[in-house]
PDB file of N, CA and C in Angstrom:
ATOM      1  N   UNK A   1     -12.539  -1.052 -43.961  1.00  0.00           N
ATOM      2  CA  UNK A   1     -12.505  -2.199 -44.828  1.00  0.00           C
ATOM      3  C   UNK A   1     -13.913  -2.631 -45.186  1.00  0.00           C
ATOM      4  N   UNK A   2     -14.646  -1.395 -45.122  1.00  0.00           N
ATOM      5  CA  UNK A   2     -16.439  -1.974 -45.879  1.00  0.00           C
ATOM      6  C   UNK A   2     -16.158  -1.858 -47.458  1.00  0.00           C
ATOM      7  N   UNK A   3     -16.670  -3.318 -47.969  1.00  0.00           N
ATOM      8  CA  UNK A   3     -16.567  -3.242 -49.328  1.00  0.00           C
ATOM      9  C   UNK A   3     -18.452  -2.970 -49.500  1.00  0.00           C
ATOM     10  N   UNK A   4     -18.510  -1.707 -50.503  1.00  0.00           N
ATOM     11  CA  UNK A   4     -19.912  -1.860 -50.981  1.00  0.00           C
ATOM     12  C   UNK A   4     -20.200  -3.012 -51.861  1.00  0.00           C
ATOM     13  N   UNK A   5     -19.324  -3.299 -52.414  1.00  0.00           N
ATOM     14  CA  UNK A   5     -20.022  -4.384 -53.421  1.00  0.00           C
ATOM     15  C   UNK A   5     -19.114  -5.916 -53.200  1.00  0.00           C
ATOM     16  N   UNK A   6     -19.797  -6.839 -52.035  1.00  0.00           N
ATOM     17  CA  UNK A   6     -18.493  -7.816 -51.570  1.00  0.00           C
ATOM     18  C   UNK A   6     -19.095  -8.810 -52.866  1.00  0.00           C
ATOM     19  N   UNK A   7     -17.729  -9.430 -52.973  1.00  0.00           N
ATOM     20  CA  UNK A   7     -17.355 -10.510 -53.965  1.00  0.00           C
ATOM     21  C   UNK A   7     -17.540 -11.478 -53.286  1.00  0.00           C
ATOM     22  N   UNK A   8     -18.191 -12.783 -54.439  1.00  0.00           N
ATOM     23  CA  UNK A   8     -18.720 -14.544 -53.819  1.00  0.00           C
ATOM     24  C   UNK A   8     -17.279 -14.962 -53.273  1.00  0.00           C
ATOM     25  N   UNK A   9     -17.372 -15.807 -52.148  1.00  0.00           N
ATOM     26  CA  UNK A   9     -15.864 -15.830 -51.563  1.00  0.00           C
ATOM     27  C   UNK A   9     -15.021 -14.790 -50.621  1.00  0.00           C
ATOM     28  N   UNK A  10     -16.271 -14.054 -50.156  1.00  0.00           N
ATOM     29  CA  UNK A  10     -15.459 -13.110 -49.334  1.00  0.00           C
ATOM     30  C   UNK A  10     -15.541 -13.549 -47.830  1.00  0.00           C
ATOM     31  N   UNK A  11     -16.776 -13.899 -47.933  1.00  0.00           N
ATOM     32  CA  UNK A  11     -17.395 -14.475 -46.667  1.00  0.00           C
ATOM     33  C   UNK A  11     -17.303 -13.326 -45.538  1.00  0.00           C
ATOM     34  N   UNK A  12     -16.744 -13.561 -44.378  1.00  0.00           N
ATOM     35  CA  UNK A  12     -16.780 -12.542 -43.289  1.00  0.00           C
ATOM     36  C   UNK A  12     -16.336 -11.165 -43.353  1.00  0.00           C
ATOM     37  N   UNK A  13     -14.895 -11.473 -44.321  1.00  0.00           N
ATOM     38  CA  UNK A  13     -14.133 -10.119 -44.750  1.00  0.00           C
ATOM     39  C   UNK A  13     -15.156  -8.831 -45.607  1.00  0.00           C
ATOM     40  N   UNK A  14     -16.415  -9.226 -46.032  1.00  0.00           N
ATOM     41  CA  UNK A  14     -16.986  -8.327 -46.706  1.00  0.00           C
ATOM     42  C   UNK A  14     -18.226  -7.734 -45.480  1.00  0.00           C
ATOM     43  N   UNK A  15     -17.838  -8.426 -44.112  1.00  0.00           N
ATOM     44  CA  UNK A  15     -19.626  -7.753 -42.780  1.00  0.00           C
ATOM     45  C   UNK A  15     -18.400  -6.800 -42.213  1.00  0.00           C
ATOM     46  N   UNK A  16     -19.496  -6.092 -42.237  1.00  0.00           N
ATOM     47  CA  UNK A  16     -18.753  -4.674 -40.992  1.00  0.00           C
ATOM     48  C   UNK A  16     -19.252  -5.469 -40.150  1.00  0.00           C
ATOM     49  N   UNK A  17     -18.079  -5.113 -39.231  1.00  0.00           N
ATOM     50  CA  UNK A  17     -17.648  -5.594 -37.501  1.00  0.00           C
ATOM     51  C   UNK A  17     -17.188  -4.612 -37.106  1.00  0.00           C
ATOM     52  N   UNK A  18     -17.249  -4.485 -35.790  1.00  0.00           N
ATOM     53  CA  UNK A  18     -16.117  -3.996 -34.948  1.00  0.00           C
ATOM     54  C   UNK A  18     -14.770  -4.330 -34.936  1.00  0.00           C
ATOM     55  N   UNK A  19     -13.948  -3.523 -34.166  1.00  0.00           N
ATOM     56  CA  UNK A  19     -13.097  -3.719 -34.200  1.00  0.00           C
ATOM     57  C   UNK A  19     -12.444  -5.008 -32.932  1.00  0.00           C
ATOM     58  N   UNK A  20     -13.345  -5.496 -31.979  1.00  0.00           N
ATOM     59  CA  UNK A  20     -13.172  -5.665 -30.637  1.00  0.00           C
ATOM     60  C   UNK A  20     -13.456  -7.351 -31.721  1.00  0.00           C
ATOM     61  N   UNK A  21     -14.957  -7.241 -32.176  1.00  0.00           N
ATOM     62  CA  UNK A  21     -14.815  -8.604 -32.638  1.00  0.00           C
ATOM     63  C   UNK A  21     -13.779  -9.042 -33.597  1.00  0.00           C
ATOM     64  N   UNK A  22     -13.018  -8.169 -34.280  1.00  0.00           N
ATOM     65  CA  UNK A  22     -11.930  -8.694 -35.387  1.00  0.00           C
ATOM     66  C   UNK A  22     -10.552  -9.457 -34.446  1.00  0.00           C
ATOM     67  N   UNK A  23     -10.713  -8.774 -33.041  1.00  0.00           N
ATOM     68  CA  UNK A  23      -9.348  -9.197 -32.244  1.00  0.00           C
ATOM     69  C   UNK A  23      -9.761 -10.135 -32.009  1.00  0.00           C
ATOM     70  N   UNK A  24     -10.809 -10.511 -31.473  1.00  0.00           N
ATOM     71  CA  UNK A  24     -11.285 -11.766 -30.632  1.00  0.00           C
ATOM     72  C   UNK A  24     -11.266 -13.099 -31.472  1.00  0.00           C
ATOM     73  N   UNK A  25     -12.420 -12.700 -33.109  1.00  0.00           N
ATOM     74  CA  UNK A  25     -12.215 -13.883 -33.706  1.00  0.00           C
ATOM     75  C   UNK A  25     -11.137 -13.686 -34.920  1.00  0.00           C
ATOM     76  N   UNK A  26      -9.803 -13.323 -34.505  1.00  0.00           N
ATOM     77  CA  UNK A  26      -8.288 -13.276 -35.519  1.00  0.00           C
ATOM     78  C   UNK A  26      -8.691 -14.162 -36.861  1.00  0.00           C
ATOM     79  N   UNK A  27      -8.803 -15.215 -36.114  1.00  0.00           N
ATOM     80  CA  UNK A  27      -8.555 -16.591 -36.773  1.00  0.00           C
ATOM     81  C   UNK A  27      -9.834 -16.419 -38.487  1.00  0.00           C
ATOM     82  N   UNK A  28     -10.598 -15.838 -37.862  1.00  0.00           N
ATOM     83  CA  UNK A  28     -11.562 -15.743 -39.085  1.00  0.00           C
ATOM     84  C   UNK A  28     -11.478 -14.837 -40.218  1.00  0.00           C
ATOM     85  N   UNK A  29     -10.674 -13.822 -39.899  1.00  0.00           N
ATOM     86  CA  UNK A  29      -9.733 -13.258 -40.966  1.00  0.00           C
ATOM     87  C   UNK A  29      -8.903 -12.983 -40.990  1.00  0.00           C
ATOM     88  N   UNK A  30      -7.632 -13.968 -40.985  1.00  0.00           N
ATOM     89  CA  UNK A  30      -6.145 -13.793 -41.283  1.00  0.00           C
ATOM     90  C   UNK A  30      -6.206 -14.969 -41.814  1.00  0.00           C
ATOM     91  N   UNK A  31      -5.610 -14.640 -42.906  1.00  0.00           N
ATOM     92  CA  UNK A  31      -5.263 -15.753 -44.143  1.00  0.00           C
ATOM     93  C   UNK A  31      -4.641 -17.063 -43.733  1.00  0.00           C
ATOM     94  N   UNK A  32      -4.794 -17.811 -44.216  1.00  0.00           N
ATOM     95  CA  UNK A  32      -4.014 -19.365 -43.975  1.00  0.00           C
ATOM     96  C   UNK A  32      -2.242 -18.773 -44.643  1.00  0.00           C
ATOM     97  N   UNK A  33      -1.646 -19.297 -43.539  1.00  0.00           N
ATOM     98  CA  UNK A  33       0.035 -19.944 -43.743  1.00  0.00           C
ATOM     99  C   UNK A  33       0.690 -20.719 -43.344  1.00  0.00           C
ATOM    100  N   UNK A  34       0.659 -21.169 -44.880  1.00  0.00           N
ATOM    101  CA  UNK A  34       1.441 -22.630 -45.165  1.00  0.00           C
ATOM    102  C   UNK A  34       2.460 -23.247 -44.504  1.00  0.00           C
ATOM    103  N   UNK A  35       3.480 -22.430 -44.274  1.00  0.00           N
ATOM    104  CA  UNK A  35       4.287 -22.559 -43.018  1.00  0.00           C
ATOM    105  C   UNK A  35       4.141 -22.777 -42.082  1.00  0.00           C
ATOM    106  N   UNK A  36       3.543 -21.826 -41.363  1.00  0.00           N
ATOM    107  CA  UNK A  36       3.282 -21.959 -40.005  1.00  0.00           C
ATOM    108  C   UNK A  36       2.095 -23.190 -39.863  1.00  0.00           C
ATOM    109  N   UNK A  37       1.286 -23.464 -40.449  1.00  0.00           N
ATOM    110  CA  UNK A  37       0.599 -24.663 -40.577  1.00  0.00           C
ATOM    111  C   UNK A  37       1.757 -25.547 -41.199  1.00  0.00           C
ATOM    112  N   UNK A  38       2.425 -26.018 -41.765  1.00  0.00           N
ATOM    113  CA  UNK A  38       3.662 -26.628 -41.628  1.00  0.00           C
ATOM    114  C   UNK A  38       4.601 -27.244 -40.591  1.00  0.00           C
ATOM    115  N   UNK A  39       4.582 -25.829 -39.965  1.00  0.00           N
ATOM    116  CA  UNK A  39       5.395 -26.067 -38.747  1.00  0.00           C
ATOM    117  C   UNK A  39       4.477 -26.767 -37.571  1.00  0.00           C
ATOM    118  N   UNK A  40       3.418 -26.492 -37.583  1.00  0.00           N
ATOM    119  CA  UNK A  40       2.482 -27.110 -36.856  1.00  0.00           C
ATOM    120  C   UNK A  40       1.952 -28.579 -37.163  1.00  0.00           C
ATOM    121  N   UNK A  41       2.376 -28.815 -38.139  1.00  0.00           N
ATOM    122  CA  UNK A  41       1.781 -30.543 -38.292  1.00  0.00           C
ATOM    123  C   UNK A  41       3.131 -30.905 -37.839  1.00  0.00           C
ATOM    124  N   UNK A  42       4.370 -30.570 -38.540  1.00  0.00           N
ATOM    125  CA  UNK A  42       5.725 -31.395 -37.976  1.00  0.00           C
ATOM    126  C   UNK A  42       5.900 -31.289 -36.508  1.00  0.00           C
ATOM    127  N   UNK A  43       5.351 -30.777 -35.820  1.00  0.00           N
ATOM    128  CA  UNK A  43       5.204 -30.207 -33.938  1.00  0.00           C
ATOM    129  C   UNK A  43       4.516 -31.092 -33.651  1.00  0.00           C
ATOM    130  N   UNK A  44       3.034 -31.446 -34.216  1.00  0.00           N
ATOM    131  CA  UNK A  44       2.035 -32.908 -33.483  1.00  0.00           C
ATOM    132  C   UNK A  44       2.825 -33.970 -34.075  1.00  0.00           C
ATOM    133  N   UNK A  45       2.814 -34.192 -35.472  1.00  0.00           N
ATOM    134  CA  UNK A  45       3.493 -35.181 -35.632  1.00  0.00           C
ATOM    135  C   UNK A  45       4.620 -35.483 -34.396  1.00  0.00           C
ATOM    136  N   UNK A  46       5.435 -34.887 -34.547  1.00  0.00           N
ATOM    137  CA  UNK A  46       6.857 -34.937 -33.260  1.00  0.00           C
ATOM    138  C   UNK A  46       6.256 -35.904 -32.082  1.00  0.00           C
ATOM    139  N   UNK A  47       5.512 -34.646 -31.597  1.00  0.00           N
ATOM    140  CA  UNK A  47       5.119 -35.436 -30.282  1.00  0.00           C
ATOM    141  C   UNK A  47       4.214 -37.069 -30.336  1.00  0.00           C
ATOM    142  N   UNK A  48       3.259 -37.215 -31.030  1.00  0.00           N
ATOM    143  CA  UNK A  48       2.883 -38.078 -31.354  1.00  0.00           C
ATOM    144  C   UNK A  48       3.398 -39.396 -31.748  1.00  0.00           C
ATOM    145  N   UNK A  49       4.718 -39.031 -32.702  1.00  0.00           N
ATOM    146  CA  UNK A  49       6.079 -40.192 -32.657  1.00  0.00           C
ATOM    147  C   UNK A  49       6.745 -40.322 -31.400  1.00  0.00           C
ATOM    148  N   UNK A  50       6.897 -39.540 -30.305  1.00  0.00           N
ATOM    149  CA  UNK A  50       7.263 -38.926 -29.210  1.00  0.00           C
ATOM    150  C   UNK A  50       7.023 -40.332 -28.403  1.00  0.00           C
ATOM    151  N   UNK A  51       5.411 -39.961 -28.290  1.00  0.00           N
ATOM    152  CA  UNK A  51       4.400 -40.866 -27.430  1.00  0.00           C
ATOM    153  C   UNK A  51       4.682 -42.233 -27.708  1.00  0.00           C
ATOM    154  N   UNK A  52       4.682 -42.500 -29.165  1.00  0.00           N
ATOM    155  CA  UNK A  52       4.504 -43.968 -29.594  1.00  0.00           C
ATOM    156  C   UNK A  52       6.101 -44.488 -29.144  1.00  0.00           C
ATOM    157  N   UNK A  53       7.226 -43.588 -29.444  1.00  0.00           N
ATOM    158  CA  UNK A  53       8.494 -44.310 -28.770  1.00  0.00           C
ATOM    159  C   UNK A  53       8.446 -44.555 -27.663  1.00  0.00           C
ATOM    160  N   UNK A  54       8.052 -43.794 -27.017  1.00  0.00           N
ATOM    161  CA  UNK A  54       7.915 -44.013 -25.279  1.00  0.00           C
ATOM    162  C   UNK A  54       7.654 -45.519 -25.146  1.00  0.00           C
ATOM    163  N   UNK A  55       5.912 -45.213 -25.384  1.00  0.00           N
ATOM    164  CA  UNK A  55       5.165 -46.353 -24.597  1.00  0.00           C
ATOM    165  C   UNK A  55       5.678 -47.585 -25.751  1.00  0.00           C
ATOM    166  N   UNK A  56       6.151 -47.733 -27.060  1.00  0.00           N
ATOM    167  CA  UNK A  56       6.903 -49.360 -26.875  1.00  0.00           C
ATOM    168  C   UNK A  56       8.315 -49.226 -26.241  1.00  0.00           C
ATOM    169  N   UNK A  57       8.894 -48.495 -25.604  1.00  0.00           N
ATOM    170  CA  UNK A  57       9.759 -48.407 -24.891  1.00  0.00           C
ATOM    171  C   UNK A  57       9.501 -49.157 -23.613  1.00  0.00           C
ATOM    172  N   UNK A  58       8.734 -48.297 -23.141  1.00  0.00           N
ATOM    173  CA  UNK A  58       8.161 -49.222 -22.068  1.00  0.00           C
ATOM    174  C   UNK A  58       8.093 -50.955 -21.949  1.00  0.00           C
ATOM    175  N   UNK A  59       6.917 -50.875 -23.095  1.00  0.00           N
ATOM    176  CA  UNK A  59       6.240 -52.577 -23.103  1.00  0.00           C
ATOM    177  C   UNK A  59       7.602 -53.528 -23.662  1.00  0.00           C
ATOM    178  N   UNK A  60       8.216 -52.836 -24.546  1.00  0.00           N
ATOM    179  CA  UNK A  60       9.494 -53.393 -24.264  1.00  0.00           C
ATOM    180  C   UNK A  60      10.448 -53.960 -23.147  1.00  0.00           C
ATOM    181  N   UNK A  61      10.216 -53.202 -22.089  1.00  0.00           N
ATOM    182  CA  UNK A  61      10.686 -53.667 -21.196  1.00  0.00           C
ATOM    183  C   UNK A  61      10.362 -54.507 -20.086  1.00  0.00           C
ATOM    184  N   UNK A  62       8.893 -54.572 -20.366  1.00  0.00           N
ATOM    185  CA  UNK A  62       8.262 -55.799 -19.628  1.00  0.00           C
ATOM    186  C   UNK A  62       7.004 -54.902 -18.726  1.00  0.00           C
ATOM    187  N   UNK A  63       6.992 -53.689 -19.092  1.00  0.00           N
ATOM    188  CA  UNK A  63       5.783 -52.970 -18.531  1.00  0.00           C
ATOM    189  C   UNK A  63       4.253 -53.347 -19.519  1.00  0.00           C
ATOM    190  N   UNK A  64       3.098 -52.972 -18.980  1.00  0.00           N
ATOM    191  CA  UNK A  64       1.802 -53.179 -20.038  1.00  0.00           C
ATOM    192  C   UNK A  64       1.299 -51.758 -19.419  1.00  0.00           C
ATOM    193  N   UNK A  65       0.456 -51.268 -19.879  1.00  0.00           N
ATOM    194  CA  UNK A  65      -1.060 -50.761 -19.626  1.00  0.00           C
ATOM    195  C   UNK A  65      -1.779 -51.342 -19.075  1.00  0.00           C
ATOM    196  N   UNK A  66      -2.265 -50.945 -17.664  1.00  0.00           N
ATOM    197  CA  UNK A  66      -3.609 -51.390 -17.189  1.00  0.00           C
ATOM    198  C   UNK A  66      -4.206 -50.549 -16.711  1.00  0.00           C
ATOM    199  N   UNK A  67      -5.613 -50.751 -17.252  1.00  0.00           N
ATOM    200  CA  UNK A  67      -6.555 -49.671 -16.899  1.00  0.00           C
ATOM    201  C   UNK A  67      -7.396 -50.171 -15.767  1.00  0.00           C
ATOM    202  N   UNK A  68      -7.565 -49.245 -14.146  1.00  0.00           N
ATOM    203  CA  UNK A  68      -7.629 -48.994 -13.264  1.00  0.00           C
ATOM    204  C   UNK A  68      -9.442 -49.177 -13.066  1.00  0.00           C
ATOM    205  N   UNK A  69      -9.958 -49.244 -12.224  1.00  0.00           N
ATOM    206  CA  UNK A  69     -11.374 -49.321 -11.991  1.00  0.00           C
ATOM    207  C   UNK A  69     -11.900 -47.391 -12.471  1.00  0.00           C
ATOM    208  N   UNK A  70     -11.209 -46.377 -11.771  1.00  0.00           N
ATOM    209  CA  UNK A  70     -11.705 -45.282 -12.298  1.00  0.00           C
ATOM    210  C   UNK A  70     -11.767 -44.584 -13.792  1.00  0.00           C
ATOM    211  N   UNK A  71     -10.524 -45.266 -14.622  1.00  0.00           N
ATOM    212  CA  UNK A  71     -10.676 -45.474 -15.818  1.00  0.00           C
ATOM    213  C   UNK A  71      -9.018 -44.604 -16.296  1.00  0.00           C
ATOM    214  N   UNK A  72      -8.393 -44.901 -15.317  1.00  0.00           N
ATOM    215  CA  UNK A  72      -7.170 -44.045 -15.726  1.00  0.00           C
ATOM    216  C   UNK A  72      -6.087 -45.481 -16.043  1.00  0.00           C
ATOM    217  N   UNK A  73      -4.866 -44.881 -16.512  1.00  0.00           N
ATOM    218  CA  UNK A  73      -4.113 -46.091 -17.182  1.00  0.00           C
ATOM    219  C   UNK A  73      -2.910 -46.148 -16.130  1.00  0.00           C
ATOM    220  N   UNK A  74      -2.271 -47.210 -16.128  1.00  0.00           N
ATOM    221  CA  UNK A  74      -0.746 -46.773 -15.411  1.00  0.00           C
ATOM    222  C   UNK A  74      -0.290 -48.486 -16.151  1.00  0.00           C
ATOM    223  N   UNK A  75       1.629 -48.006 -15.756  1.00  0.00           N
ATOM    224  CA  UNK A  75       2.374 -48.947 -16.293  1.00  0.00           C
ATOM    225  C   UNK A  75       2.711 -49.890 -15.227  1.00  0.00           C
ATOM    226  N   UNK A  76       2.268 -51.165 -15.568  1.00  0.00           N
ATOM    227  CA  UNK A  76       2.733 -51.937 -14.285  1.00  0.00           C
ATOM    228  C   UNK A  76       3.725 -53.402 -14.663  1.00  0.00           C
ATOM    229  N   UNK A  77       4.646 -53.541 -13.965  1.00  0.00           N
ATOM    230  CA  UNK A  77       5.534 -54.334 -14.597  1.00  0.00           C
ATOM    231  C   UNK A  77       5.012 -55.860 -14.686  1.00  0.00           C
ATOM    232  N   UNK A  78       5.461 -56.815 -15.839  1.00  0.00           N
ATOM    233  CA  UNK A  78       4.851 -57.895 -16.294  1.00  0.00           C
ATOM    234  C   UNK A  78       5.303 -58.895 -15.043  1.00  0.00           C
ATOM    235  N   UNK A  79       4.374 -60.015 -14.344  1.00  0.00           N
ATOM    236  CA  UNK A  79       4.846 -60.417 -13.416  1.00  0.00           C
ATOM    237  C   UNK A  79       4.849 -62.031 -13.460  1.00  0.00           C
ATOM    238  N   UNK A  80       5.384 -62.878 -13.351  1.00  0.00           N
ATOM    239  CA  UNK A  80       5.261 -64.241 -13.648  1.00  0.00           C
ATOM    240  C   UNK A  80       4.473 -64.763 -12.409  1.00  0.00           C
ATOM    241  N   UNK A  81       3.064 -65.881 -12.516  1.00  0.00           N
ATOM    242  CA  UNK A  81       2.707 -66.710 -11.996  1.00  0.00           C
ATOM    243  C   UNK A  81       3.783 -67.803 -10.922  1.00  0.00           C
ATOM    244  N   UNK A  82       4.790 -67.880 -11.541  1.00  0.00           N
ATOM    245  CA  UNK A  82       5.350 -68.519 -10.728  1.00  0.00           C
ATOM    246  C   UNK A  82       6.851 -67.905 -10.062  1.00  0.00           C
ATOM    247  N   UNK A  83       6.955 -66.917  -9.935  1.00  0.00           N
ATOM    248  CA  UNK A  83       7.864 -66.335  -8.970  1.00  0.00           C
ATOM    249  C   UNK A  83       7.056 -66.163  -7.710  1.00  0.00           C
TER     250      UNK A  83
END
């Protein structure tokens, strides 16, 4: 796949490489698909709506976020002053 004469826009697809570097960096020449990048935003999206149901699930129920002296979070239930 050596082109003698590479075209503006070829970018990597026009350098001789090896073959060892074409496996390694895939990503730098195999074409974009739409789909599968498709399917991949509706997958983060998912989880990300995922997350956000959860945690007002939670605070809904009388849990908060509090963040810890080491800097990690946990759910701890809302507690009244006067109980």
């Amino acid at each position: 796949m050596s082109n003698k004469n590479p075209a503006p826009g070829d970018g990597l697809r026009s350098v001789r490489t090896t073959n060892l570097f074409r496996a390694v960096n895939f990503e730098l020449y195999a074409k974009p698909n739409a789909v599968i990048m498709g399917l991949g935003l509706v997958a983060i999206a998912g989880c990300v709506g995922y997350i956000a149901y959860m945690r007002s699930k939670y605070e809904g129920l009388g849990y908060y976020g509090a963040v810890r002296e080491d800097g990690t979070e946990e759910f701890l239930k809302r507690k009244s002053k006067w109980d």
